[in-house]
N, C-alpha and C. Protein backbone atom coordinates (compact mmCIF):
# COMPACT_ATOMS: atom_id res chain seq x y z
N UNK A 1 50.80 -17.64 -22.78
CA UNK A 1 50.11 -16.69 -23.61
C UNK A 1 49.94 -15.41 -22.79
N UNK A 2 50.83 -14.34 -23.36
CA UNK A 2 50.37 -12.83 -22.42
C UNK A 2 49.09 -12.50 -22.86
N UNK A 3 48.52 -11.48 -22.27
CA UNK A 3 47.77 -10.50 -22.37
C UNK A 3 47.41 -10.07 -24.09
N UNK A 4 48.43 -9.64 -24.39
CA UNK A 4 47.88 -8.94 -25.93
C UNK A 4 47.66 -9.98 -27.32
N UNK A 5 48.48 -11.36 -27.16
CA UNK A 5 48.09 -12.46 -27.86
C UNK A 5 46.78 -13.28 -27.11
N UNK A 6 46.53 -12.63 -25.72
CA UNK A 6 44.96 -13.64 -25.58
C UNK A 6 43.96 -12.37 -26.66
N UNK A 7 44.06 -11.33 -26.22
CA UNK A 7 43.34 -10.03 -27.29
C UNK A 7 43.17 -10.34 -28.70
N UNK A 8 44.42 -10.70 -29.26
CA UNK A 8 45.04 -10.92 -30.75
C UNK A 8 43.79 -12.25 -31.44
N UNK A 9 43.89 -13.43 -30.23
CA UNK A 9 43.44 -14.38 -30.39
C UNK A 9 41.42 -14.19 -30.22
N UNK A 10 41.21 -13.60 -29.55
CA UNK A 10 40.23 -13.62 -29.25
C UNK A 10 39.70 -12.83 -30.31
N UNK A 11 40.04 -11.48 -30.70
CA UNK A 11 39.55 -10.25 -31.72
C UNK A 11 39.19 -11.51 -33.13
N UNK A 12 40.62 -12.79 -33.62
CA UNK A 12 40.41 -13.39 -34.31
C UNK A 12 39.36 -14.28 -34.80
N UNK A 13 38.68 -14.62 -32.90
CA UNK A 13 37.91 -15.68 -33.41
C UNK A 13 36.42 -15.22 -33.18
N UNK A 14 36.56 -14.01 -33.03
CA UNK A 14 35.78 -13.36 -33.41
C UNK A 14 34.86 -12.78 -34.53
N UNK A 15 35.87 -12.21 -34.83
CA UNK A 15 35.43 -11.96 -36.41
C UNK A 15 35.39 -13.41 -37.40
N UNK A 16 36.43 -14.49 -36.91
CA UNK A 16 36.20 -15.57 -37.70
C UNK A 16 34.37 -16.13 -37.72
N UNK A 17 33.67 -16.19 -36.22
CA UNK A 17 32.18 -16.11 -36.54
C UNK A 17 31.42 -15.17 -36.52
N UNK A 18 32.21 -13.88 -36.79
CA UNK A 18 30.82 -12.83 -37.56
C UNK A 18 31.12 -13.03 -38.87
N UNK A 19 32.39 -13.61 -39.47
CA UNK A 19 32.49 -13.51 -40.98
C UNK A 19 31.81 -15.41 -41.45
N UNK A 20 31.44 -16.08 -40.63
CA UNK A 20 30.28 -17.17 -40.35
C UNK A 20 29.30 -16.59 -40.18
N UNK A 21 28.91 -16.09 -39.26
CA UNK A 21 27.40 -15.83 -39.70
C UNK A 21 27.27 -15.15 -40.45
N UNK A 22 27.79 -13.78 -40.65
CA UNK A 22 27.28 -13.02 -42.22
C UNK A 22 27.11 -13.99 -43.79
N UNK A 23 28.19 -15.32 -43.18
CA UNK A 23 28.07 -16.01 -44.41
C UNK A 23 26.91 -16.86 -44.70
N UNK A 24 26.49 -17.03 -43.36
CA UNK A 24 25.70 -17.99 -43.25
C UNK A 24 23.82 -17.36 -43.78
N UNK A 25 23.69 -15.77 -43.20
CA UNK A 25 23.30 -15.32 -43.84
C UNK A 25 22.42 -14.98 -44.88
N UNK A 26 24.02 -14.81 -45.99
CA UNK A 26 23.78 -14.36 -47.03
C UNK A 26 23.57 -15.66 -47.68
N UNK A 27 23.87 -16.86 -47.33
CA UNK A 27 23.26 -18.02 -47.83
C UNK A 27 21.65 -18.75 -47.74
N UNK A 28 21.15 -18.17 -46.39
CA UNK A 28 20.15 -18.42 -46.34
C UNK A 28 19.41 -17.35 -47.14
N UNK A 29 19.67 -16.10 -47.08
CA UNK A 29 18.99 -15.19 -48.11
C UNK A 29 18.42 -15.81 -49.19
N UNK A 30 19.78 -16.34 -50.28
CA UNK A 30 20.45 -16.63 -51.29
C UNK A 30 19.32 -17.64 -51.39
N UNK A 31 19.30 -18.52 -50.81
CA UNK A 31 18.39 -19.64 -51.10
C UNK A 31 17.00 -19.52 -51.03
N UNK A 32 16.80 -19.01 -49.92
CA UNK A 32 15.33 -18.60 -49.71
C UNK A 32 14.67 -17.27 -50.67
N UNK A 33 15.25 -16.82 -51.57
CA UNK A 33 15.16 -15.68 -52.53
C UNK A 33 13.86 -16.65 -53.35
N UNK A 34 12.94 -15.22 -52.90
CA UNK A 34 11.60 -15.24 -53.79
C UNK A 34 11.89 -14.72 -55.42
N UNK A 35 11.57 -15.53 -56.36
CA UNK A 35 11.91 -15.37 -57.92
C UNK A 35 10.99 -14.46 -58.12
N UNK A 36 10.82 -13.94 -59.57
CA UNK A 36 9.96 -13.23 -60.31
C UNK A 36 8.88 -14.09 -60.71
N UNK A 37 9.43 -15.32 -61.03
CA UNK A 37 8.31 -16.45 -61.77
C UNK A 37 7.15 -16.77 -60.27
N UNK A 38 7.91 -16.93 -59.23
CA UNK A 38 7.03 -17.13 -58.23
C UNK A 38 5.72 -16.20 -57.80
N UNK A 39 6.65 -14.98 -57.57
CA UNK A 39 5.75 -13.58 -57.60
C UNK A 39 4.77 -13.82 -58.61
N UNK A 40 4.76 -13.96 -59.36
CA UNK A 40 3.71 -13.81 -60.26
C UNK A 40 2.76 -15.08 -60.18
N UNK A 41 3.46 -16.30 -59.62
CA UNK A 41 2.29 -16.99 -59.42
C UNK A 41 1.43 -17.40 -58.37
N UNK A 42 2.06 -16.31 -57.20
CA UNK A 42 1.65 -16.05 -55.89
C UNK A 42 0.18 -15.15 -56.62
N UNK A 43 1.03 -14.03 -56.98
CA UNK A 43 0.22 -13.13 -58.29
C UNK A 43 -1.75 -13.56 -58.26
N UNK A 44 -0.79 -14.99 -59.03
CA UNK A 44 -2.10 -15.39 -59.80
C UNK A 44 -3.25 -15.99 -58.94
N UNK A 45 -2.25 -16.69 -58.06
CA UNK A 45 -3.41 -17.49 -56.71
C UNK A 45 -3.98 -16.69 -55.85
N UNK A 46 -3.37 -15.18 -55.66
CA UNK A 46 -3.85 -14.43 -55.02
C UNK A 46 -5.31 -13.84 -55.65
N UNK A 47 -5.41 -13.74 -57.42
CA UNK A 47 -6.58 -13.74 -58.19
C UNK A 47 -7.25 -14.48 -58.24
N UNK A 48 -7.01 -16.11 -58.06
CA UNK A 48 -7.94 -16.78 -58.30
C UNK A 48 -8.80 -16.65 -56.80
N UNK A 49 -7.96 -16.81 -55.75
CA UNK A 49 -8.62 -16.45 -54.47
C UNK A 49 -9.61 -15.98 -54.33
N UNK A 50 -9.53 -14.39 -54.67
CA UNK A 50 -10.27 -13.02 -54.83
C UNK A 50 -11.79 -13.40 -56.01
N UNK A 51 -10.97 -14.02 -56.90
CA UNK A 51 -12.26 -14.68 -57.58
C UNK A 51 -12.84 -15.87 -57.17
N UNK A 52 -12.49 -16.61 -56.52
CA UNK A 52 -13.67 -17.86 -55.48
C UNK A 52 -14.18 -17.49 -54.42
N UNK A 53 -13.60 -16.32 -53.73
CA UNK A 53 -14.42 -15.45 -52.68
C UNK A 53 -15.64 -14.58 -53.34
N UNK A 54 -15.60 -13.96 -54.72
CA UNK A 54 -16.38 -13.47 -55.02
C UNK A 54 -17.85 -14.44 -55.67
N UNK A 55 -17.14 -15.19 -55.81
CA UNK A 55 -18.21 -16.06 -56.74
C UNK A 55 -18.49 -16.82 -55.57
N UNK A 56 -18.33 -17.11 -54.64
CA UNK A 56 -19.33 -17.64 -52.96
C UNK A 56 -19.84 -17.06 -52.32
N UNK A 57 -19.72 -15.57 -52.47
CA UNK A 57 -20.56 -14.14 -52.24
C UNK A 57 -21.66 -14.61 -52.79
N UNK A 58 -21.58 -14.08 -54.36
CA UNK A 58 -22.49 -14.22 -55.09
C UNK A 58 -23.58 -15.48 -54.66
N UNK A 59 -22.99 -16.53 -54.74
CA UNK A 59 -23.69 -17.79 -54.66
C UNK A 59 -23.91 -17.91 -52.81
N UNK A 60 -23.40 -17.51 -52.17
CA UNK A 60 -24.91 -17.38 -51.03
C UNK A 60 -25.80 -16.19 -51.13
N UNK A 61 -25.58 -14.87 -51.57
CA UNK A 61 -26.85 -14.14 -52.14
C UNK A 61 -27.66 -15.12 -52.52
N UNK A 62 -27.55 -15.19 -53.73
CA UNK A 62 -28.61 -16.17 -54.99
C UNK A 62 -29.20 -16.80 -53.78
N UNK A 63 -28.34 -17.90 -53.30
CA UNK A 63 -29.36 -18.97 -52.34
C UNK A 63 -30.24 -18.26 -51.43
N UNK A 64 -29.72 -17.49 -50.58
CA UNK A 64 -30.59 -16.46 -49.87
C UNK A 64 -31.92 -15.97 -50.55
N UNK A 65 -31.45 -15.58 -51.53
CA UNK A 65 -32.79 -14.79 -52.56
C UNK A 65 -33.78 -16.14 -52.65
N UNK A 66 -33.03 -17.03 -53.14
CA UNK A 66 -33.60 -18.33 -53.44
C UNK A 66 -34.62 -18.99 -52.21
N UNK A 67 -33.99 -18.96 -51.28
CA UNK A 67 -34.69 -19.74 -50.34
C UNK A 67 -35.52 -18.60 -49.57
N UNK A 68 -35.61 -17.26 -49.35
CA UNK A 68 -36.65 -16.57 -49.26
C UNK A 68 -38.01 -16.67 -50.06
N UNK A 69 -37.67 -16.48 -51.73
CA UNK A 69 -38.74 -16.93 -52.30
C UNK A 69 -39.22 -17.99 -52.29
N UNK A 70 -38.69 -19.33 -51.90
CA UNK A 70 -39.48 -20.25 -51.55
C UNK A 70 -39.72 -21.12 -50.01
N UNK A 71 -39.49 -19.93 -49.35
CA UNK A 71 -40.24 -19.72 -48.10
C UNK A 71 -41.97 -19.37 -48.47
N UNK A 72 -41.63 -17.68 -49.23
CA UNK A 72 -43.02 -17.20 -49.72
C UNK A 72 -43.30 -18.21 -50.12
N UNK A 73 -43.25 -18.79 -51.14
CA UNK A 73 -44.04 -19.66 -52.15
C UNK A 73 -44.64 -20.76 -50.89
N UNK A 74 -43.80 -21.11 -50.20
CA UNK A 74 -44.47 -22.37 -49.24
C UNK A 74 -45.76 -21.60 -48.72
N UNK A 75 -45.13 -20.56 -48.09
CA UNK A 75 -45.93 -19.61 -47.06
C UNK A 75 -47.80 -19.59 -47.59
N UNK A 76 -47.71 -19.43 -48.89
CA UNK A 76 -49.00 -18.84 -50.04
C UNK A 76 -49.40 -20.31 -49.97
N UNK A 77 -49.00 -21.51 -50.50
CA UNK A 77 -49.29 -22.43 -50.43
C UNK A 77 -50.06 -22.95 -49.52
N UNK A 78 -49.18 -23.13 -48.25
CA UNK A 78 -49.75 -23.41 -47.13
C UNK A 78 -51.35 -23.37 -46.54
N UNK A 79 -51.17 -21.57 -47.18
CA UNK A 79 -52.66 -20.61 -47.09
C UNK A 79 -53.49 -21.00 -47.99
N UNK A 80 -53.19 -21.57 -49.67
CA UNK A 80 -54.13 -21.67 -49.99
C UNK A 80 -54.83 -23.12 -49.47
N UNK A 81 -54.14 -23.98 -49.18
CA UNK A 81 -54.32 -25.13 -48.68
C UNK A 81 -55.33 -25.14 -47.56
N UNK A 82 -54.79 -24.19 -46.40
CA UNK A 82 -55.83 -24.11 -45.44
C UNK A 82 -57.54 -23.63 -46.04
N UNK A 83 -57.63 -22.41 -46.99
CA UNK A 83 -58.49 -22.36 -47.43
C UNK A 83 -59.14 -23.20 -48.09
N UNK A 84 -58.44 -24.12 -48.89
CA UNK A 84 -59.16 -25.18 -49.71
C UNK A 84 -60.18 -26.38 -48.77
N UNK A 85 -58.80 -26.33 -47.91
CA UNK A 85 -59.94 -27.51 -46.93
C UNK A 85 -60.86 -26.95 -45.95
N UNK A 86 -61.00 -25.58 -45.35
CA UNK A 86 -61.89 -24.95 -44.94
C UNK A 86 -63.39 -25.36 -45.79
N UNK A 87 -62.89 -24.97 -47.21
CA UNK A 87 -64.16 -24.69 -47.80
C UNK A 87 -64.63 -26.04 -48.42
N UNK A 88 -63.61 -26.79 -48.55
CA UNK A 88 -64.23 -28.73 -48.67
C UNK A 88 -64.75 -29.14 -47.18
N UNK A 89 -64.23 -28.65 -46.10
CA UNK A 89 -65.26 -29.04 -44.77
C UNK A 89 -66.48 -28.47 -44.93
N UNK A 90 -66.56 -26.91 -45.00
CA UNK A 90 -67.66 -26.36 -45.30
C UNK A 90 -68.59 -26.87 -46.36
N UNK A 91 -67.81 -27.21 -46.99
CA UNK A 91 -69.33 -28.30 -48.65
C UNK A 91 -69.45 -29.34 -47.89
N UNK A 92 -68.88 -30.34 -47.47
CA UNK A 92 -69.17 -31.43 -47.10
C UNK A 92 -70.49 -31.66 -45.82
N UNK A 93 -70.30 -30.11 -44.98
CA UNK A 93 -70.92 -30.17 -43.96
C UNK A 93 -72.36 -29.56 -44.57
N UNK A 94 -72.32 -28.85 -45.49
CA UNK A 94 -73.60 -28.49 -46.46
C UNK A 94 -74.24 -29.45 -46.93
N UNK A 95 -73.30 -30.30 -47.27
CA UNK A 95 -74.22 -31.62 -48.28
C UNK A 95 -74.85 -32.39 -47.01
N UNK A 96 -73.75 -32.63 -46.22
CA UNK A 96 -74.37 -33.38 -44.87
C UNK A 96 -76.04 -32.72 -44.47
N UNK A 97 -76.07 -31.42 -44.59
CA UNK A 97 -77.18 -31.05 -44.58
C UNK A 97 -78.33 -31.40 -45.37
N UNK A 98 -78.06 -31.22 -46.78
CA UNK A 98 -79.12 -31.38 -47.82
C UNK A 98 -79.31 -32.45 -47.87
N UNK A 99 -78.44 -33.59 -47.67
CA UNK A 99 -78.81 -34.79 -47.69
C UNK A 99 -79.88 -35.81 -46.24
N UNK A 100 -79.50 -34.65 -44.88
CA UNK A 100 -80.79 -34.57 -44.04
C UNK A 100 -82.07 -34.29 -44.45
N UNK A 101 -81.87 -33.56 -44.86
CA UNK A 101 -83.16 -32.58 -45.47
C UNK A 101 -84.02 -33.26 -46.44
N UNK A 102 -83.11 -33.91 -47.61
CA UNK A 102 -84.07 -34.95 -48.78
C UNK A 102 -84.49 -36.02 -48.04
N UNK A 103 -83.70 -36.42 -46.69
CA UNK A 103 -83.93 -37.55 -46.06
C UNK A 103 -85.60 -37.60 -45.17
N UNK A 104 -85.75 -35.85 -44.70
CA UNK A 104 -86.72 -35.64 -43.97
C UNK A 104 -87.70 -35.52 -45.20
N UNK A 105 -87.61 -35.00 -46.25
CA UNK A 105 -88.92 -34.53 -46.88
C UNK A 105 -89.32 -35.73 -48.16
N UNK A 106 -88.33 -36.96 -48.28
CA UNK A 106 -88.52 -37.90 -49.10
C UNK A 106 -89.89 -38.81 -48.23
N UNK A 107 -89.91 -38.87 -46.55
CA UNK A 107 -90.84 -40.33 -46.23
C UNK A 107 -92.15 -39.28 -46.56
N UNK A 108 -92.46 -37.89 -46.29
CA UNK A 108 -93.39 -37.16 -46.22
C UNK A 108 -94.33 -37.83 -47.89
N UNK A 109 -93.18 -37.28 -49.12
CA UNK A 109 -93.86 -38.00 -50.36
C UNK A 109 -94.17 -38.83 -51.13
C-alpha cells in the first residue's frame, strides 16, 4: 500500500464514522424528541406545582395565624386562672378567719 491509497483509505474511514456519528445523532435526537402532547403536560404539572406551593403557603400562614391566637388564648387563660385561685386562696384564708373569730366569740355567749 503506497502513500496516497494509505490517504485514500484513511480520508474513507473517516468520513465512514463521521457519517456514523452524525447518524447516530440524528437518531438519538429523533428519539429523544420532546412532543407537543408532552409539553403541554409538563405544561400542566408545572401548574399544578405552582398551585400546591401556593396552597402550602397559604396553609402555613393560616396555621401560624392559628397557633398565635391560641397561644393568646392560652396566655389569657392561664392569667385568668392564676387570678381565680389567688382570690379562692384569698376567700378561703378569710373564712379561715371568720370562722376563728365565731369560734372566739361563740364560748364568750
Amino acid at each position: 500500500m503506497n502513500r496516497s491509497e494509505f490517504i485514500v483509505a484513511t480520508a474513507i474511514i473517516l468520513f465512514v464514522a463521521f457519517a456514523l456519528g452524525w447518524f447516530a445523532s440524528w437518531l438519538i435526537h429523533r428519539l429523544t424528541k420532546v412532543s407537543q402532547a408532552d409539553m403541554g403536560e409538563l405544561e400542566q404539572m408545572a401548574q399544578a406545582l405552582h398551585d400546591a406551593e401556593e396552597t402550602r403557603d397559604q396553609a402555613l400562614i393560616y396555621i401560624e395565624n392559628r397557633e398565635a391566637e391560641l397561644t393568646n388564648q392560652l396566655n389569657q387563660t392561664e392569667a385568668e386562672l392564676r387570678a381565680a385561685m389567688d382570690g379562692l386562696r384569698d376567700a378561703r384564708h378569710e373564712a379561715e378567719e371568720l370562722r376563728r373569730y365565731i369560734e372566739r366569740i361563740q364560748p364568750k355567749a
